[in-house]
N, C-alpha and C. Protein backbone atom coordinates (compact mmCIF):
# COMPACT_ATOMS: atom_id res chain seq x y z
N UNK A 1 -3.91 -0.08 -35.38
CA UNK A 1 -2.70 -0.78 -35.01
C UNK A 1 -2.38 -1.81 -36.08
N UNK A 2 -1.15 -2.12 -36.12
CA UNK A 2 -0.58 -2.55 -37.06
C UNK A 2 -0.03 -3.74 -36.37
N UNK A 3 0.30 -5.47 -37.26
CA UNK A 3 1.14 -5.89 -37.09
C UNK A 3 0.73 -6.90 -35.53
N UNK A 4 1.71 -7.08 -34.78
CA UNK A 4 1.32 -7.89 -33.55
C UNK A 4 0.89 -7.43 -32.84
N UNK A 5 0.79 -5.90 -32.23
CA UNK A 5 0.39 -4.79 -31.79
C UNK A 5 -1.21 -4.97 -31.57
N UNK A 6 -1.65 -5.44 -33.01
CA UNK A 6 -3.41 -5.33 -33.42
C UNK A 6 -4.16 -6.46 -33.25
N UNK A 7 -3.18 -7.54 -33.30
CA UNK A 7 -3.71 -8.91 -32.94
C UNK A 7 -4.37 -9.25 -31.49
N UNK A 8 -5.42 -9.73 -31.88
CA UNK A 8 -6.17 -10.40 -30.14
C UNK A 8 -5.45 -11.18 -29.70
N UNK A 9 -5.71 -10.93 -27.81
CA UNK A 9 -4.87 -11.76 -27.24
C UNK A 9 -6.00 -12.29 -26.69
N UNK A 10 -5.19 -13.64 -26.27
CA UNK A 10 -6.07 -14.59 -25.62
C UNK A 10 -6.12 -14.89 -24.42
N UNK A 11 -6.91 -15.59 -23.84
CA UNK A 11 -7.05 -15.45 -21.61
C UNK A 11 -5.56 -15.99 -21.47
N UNK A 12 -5.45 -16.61 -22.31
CA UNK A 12 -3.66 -17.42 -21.49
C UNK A 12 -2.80 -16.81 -22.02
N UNK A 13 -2.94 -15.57 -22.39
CA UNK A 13 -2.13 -14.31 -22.63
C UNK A 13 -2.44 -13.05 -21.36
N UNK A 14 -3.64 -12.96 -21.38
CA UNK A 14 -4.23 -12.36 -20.15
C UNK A 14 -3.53 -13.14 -18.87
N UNK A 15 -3.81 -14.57 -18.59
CA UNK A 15 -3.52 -15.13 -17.77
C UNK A 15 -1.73 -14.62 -17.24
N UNK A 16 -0.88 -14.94 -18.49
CA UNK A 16 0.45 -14.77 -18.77
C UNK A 16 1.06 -13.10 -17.36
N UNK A 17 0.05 -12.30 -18.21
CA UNK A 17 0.49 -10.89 -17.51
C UNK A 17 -0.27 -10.89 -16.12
N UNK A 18 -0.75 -11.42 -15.95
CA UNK A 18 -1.21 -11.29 -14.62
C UNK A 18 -0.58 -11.66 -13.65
N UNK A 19 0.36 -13.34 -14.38
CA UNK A 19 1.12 -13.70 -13.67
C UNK A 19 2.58 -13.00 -13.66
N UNK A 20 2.88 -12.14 -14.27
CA UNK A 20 4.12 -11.53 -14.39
C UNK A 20 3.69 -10.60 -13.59
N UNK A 21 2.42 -9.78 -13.84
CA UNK A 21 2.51 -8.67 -12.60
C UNK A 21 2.45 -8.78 -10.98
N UNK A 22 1.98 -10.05 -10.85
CA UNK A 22 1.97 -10.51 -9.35
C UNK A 22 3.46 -11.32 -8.90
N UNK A 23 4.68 -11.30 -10.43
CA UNK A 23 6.11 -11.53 -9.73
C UNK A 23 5.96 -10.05 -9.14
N UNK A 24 5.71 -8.97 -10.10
CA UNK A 24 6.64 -7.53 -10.06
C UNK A 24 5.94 -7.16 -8.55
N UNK A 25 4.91 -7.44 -8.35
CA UNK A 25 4.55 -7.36 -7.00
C UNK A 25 5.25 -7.94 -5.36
N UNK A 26 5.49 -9.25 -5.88
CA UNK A 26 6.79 -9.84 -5.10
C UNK A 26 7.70 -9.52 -4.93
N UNK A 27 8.51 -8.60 -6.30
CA UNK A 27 9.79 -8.37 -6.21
C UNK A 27 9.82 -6.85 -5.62
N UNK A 28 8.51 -6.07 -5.16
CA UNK A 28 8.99 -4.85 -5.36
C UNK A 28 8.68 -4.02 -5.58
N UNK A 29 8.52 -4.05 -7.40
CA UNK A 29 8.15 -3.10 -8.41
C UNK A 29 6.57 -2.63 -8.72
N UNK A 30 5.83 -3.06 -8.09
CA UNK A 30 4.90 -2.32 -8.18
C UNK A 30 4.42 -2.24 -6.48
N UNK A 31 3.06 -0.94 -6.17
CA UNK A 31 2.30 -1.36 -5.12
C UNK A 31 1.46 -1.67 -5.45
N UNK A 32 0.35 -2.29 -4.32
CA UNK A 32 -1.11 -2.91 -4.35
C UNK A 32 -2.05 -2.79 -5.30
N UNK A 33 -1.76 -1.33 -4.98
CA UNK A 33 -2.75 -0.17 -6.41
C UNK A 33 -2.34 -0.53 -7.58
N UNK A 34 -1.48 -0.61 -8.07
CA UNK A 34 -0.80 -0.29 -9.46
C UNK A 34 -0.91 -1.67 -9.48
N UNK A 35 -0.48 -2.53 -8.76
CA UNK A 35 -1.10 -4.06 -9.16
C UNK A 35 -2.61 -4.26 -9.49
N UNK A 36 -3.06 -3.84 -8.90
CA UNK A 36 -5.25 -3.74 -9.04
C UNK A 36 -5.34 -3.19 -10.13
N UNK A 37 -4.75 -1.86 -10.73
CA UNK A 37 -5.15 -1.11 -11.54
C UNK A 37 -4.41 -1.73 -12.90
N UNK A 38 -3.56 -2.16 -12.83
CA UNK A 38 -2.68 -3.00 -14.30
C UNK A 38 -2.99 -4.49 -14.07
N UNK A 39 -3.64 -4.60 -12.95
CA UNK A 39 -4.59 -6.45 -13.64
C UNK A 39 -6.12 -5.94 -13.92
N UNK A 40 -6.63 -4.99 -13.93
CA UNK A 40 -7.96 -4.76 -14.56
C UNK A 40 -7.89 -4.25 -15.94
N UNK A 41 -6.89 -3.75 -16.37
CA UNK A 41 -6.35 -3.61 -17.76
C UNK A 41 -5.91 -4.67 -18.45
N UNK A 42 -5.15 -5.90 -17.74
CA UNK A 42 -4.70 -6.60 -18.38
C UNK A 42 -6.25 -7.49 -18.65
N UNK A 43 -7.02 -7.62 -18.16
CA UNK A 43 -8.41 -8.01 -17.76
C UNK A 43 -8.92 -7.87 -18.90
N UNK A 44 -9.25 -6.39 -19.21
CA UNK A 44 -9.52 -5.57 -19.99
C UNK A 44 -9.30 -5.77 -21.69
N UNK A 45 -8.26 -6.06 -21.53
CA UNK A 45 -7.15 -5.78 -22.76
C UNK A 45 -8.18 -6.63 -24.04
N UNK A 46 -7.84 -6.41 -25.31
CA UNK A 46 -8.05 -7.44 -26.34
C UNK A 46 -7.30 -7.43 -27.11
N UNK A 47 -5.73 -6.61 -27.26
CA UNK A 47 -5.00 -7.17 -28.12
C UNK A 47 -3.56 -7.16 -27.52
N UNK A 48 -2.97 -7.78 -28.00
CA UNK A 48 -1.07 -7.60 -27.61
C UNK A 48 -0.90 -6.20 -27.18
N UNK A 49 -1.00 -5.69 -27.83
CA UNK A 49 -0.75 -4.05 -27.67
C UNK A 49 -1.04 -3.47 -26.67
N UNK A 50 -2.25 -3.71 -25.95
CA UNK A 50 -3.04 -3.16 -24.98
C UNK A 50 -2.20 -3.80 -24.00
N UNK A 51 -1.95 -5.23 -24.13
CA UNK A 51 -1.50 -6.21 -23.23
C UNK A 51 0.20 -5.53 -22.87
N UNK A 52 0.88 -5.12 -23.98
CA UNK A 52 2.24 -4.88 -23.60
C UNK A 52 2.20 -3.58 -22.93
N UNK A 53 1.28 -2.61 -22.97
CA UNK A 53 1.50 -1.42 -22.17
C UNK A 53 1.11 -1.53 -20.70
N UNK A 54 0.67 -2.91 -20.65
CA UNK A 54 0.29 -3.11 -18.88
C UNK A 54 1.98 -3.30 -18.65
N UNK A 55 2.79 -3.97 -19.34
CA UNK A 55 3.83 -4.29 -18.63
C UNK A 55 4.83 -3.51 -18.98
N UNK A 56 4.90 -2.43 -20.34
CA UNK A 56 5.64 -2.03 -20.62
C UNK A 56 7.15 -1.06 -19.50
N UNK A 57 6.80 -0.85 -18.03
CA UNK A 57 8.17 -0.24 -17.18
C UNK A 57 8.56 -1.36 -16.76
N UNK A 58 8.11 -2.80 -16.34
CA UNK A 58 8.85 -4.08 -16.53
C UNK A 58 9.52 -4.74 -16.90
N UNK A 59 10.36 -5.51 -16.27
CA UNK A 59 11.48 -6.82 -17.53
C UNK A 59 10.91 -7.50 -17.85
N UNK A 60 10.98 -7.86 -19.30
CA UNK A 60 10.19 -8.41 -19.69
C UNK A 60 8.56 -8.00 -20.39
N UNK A 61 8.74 -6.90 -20.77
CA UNK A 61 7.57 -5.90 -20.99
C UNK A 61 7.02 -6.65 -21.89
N UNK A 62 7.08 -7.36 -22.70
CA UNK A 62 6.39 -8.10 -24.21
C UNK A 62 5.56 -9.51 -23.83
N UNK A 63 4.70 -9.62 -23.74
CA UNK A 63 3.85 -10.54 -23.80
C UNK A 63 4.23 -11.68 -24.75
N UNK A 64 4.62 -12.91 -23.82
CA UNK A 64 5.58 -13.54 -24.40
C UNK A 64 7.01 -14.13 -24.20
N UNK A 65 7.68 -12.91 -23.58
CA UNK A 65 9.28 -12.69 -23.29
C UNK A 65 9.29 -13.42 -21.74
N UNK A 66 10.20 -14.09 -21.45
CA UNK A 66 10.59 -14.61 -20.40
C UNK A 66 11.00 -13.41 -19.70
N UNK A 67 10.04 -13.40 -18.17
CA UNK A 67 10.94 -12.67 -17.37
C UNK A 67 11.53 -12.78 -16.21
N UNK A 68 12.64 -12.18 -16.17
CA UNK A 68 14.04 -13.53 -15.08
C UNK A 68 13.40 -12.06 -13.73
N UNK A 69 13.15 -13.02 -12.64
CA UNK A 69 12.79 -12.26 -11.58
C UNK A 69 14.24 -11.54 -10.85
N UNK A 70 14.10 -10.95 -10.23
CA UNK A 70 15.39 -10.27 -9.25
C UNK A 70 15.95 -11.87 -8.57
N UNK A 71 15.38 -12.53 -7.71
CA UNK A 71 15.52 -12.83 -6.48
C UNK A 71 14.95 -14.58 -6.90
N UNK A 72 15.43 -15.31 -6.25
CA UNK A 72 14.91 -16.74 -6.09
C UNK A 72 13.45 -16.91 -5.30
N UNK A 73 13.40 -15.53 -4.87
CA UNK A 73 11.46 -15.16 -4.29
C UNK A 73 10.71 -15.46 -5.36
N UNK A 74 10.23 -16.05 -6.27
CA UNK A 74 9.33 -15.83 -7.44
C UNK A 74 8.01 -16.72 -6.74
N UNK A 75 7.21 -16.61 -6.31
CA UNK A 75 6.47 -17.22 -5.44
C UNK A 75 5.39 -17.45 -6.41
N UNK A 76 5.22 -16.90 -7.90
CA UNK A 76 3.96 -17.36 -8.69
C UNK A 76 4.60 -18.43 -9.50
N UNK A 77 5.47 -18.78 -9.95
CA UNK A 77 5.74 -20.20 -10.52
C UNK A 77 6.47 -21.22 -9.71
N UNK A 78 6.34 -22.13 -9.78
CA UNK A 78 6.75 -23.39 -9.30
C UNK A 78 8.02 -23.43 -9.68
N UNK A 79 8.45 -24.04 -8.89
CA UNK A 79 9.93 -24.40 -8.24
C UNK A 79 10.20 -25.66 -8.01
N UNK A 80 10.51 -26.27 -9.48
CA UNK A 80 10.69 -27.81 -9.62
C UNK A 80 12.45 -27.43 -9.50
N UNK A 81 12.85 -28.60 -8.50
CA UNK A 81 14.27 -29.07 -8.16
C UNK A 81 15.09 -29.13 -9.21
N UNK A 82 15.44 -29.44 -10.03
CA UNK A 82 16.56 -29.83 -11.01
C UNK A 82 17.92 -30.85 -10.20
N UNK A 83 18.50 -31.66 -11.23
CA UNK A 83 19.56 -32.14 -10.55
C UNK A 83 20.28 -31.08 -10.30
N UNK A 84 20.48 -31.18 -8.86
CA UNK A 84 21.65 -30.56 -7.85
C UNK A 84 21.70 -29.18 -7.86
N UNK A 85 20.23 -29.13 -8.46
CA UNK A 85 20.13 -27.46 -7.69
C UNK A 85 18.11 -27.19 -7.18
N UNK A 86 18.09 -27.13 -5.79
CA UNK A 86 16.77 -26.88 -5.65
C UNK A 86 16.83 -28.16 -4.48
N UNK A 87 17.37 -29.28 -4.74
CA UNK A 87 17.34 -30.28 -4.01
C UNK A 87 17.42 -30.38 -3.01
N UNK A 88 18.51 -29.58 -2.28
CA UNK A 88 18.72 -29.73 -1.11
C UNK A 88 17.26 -29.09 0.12
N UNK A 89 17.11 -27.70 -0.59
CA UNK A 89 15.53 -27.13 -0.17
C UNK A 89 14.52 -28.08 -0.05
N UNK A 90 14.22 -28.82 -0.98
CA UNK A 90 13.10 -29.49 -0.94
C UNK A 90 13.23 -31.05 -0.20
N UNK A 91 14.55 -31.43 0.07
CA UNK A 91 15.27 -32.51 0.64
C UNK A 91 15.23 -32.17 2.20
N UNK A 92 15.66 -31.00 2.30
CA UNK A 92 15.39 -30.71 3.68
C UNK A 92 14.48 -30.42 4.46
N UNK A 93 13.41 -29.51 3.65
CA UNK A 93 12.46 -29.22 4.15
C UNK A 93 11.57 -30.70 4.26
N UNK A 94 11.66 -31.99 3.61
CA UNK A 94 10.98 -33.10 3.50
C UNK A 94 11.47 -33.96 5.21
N UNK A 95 13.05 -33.93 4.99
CA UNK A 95 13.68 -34.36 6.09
C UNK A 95 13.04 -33.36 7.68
N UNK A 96 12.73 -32.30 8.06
CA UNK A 96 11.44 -31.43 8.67
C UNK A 96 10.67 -32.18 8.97
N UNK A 97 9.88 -32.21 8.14
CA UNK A 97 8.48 -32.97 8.22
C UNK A 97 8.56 -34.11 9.03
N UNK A 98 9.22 -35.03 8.18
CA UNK A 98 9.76 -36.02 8.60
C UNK A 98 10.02 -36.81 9.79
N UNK A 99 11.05 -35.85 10.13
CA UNK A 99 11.72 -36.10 11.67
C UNK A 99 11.23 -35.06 12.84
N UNK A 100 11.04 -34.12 12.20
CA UNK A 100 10.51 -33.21 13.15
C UNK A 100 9.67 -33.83 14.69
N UNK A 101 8.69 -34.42 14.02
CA UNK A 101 7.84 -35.15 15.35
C UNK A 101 8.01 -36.19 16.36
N UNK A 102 9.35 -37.04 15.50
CA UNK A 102 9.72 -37.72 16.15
C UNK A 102 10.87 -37.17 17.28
N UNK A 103 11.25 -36.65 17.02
CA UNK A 103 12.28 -35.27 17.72
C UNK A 103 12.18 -35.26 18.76
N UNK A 104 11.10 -34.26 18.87
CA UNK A 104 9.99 -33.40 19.62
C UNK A 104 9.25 -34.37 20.71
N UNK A 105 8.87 -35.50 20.56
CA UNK A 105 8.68 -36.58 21.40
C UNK A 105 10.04 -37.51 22.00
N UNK A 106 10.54 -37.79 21.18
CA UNK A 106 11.96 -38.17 21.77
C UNK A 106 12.52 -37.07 22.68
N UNK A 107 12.82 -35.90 22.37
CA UNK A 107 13.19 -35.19 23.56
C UNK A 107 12.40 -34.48 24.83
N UNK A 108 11.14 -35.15 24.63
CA UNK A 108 10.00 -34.90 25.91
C UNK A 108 10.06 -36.06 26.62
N UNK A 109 10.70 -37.27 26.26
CA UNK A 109 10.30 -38.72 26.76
C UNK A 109 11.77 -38.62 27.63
N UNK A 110 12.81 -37.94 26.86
CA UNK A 110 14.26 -38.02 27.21
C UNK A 110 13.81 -37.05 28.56
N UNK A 111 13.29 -35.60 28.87
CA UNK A 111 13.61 -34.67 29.07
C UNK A 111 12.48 -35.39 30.68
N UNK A 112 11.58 -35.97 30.29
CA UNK A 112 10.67 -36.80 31.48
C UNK A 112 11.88 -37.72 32.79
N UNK A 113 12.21 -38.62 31.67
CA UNK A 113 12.97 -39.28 32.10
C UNK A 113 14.54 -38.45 32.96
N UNK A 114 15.05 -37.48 32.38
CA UNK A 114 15.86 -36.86 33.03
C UNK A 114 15.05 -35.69 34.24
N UNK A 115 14.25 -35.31 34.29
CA UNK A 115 13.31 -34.55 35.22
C UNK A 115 13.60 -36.16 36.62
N UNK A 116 12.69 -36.97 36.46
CA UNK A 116 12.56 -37.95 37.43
C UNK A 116 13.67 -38.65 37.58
N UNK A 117 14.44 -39.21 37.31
CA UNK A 117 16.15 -39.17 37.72
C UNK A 117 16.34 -37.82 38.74
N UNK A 118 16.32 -36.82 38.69
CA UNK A 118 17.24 -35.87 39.17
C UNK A 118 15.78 -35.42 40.52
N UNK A 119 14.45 -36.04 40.54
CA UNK A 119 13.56 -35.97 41.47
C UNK A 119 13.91 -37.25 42.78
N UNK A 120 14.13 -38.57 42.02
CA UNK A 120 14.43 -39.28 42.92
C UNK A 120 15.90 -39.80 43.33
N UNK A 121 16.89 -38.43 43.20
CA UNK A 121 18.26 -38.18 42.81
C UNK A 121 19.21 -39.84 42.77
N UNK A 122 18.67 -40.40 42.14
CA UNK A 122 20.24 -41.24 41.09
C UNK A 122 19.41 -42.01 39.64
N UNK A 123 20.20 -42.03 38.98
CA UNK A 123 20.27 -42.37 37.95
C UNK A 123 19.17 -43.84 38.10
N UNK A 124 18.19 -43.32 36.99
CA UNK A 124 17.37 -44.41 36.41
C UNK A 124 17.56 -45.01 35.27
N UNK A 125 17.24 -46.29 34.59
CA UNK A 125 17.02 -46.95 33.71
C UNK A 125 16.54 -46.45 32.83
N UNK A 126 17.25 -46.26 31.60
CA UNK A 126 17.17 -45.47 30.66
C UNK A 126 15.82 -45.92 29.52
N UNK A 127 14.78 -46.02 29.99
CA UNK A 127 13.64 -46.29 29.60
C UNK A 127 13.46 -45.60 27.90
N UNK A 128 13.96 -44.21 28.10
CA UNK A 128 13.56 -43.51 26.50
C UNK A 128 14.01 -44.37 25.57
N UNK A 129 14.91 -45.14 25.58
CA UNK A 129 15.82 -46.00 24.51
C UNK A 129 14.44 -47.07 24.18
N UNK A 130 13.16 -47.38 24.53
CA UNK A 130 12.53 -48.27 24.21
C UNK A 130 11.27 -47.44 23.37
N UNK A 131 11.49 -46.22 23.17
CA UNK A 131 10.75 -45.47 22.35
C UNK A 131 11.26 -44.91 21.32
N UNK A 132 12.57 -44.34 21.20
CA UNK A 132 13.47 -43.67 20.45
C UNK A 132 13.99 -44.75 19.65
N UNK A 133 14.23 -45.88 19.92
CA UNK A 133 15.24 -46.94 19.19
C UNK A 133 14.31 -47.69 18.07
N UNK A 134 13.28 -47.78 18.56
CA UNK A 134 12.69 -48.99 17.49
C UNK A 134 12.11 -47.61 16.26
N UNK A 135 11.59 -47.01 17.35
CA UNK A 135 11.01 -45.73 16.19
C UNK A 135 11.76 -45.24 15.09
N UNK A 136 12.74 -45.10 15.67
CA UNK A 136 13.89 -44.65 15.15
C UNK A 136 14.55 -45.08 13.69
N UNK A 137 14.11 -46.56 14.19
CA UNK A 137 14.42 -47.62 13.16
C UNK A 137 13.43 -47.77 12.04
N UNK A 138 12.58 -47.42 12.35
CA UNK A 138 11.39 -46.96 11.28
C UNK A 138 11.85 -45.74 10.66
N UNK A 139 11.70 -45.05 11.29
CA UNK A 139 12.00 -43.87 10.73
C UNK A 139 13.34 -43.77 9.95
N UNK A 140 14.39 -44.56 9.97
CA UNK A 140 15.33 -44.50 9.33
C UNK A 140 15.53 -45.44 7.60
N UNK A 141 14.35 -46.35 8.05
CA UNK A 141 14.21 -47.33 6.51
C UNK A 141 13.31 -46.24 5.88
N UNK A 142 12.28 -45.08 6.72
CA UNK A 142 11.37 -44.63 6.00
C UNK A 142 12.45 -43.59 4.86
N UNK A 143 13.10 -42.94 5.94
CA UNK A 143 14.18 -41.89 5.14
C UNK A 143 14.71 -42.58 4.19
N UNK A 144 15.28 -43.35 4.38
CA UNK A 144 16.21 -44.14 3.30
C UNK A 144 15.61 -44.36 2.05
N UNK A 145 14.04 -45.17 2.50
CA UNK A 145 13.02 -45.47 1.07
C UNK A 145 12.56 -43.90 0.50
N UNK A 146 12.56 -43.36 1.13
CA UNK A 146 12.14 -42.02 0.84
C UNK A 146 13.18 -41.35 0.08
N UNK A 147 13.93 -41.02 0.25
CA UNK A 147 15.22 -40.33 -0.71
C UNK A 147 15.53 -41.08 -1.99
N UNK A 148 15.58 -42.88 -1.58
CA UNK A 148 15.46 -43.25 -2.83
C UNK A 148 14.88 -43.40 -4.23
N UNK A 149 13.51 -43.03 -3.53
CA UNK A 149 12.34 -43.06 -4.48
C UNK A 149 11.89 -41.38 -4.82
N UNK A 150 13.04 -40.78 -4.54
CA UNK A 150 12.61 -39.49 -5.08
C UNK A 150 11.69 -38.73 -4.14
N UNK A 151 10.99 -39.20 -2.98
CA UNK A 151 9.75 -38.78 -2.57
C UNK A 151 9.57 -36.92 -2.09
N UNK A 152 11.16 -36.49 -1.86
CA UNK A 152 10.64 -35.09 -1.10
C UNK A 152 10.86 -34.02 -2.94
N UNK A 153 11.15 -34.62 -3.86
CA UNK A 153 11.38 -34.44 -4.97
C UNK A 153 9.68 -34.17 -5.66
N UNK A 154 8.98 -35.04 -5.36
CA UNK A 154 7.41 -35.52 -5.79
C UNK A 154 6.70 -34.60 -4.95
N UNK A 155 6.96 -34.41 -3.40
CA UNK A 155 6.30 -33.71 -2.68
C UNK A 155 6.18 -31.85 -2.73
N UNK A 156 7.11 -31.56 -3.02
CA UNK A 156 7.65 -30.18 -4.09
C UNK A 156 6.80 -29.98 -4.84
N UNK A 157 6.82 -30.92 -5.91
CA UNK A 157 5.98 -30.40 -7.08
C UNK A 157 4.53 -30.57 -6.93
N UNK A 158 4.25 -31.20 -5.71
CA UNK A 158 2.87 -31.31 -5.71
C UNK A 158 2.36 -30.38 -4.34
N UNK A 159 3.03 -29.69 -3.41
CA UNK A 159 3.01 -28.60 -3.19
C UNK A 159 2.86 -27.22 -4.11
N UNK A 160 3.87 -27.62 -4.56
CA UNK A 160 3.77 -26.11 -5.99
C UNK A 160 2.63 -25.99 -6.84
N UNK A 161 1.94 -27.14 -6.89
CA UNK A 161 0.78 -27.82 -7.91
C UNK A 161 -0.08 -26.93 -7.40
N UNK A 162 -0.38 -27.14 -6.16
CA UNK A 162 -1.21 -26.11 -5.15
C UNK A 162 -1.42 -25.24 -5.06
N UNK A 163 -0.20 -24.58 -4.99
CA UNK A 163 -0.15 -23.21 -4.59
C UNK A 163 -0.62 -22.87 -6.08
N UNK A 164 -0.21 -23.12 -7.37
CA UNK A 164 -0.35 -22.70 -8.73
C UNK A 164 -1.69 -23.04 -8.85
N UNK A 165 -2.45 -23.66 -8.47
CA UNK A 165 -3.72 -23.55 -8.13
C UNK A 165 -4.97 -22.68 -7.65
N UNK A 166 -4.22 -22.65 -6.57
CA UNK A 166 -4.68 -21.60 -5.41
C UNK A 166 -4.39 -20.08 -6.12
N UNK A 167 -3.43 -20.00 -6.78
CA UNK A 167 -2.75 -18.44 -7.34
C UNK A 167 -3.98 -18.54 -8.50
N UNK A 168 -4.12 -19.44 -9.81
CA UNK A 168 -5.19 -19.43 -10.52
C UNK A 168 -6.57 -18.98 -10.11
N UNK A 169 -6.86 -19.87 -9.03
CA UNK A 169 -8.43 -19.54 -8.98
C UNK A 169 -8.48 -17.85 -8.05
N UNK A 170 -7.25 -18.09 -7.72
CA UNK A 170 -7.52 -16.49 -7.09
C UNK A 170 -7.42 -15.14 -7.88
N UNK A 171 -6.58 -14.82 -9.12
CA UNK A 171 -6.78 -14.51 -9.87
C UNK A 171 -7.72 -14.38 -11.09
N UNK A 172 -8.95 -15.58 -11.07
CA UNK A 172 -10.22 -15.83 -11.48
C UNK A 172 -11.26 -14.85 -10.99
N UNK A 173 -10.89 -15.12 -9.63
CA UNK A 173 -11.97 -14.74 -8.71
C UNK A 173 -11.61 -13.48 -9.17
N UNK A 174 -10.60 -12.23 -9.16
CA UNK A 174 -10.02 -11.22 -8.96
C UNK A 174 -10.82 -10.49 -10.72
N UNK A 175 -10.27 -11.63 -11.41
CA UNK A 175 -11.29 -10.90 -13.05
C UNK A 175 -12.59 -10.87 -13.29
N UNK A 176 -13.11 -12.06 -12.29
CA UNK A 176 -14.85 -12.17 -12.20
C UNK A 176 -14.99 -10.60 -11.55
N UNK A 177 -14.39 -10.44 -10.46
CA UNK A 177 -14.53 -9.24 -9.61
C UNK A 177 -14.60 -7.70 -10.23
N UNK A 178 -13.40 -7.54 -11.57
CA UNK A 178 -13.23 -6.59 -12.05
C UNK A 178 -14.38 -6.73 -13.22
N UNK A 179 -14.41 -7.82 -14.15
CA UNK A 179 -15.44 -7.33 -15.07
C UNK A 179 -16.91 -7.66 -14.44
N UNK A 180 -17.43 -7.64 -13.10
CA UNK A 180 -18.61 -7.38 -12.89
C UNK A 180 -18.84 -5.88 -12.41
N UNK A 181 -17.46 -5.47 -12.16
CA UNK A 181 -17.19 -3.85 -11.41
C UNK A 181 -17.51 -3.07 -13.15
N UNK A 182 -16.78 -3.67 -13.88
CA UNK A 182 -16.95 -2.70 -15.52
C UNK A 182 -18.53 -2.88 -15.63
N UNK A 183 -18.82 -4.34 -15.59
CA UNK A 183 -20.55 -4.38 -16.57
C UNK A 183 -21.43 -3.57 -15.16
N UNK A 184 -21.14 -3.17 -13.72
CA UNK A 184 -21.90 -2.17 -13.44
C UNK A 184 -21.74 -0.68 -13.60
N UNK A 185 -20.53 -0.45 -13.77
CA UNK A 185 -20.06 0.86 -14.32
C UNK A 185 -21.03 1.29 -15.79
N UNK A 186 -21.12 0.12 -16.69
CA UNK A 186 -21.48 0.23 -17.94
C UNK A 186 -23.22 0.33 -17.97
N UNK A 187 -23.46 -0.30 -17.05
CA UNK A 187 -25.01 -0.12 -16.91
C UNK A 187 -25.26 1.15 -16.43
N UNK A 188 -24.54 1.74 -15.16
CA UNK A 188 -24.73 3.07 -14.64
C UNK A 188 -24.64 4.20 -15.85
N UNK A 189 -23.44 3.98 -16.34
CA UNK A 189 -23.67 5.19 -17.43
C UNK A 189 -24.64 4.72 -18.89
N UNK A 190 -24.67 3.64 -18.82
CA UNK A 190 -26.14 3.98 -20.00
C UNK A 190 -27.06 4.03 -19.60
């Protein structure tokens, strides 16, 4: 081989296609198998060459080349917000968290309180207002400090941090797995 073709590639070239083949897996384009069997090659591989024929029916076939997924599904890279696009996802899903619990208790305290009203039929003293109101009021400087300071912005990327984590060492585990499957293959036949 000639040229870039012949040149060694390196684990964060390895790394690279592994992570492209587990988009094409997301999006679709490959099954399980053909994912197992083109990350033990890419595993495998020691030069560009070897490396581009794992991806070669792919977009993006070249080791190297950016490849634009189908779908906003791309679940192996991180998904940092940008101004005014991504924001609202990660704004909302923060605002969730957030409020969610307080909710969920506010409308059990409400839903108590309207149960026993309608048990000792007339209208009681609206007691929930001494749980919902002050809380509330917390919870509303928290939102406020929170949006200002960027926080569901920070919480995103350190979610994603995770998961890009979690996707690493699992893909570790997955090459430890394949080249201990080769070095017993290799012992069996010699």
């Amino acid at each position: 081989m000639q040229g870039r073709d012949g040149m060694r590639a390196t684990d964060g070239d390895r790394q690279a296609v592994a992570d492209r083949l587990r988009v094409a897996v997301d999006e679709g384009r490959l099954s399980l198998a053909e994912y197992d069997e083109r990350l033990q090659r890419a595993y495998r591989a020691l030069t560009y060459g070897e490396l581009d024929a794992v991806l070669a029916d792919l977009p993006g076939s070249r080791v190297g080349e950016v490849a634009v997924p189908d779908g906003a599904g791309d679940r192996s890279l991180p998904v940092v917000p940008g101004p005014g696009e991504g924001r609202r996802t990660a704004t909302a899903g923060w605002l969730v968290e957030l409020w969610g619990p307080y909710l969920k208790i506010v409308g059990i305290v409400v839903a108590v309180w309207a149960v026993t009203g309608v048990l000792a039929g007339e209208v009681l003293y609206f007691w929930p207002g001494w749980v919902a109101g002050p809380w509330g009021a917390v919870m509303l400087v928290r939102t406020v400090g929170g949006l200002a300071s960027g926080e569901p912005r920070r919480r995103a990327l350190k979610r994603d941090r995770r998961q890009r984590r979690r996707a690493v060492k699992r893909d570790r585990r997955r090459q430890a797995r394949v080249v201990k499957r080769e070095h017993r293959r290799r012992e069996l036949t010699d």
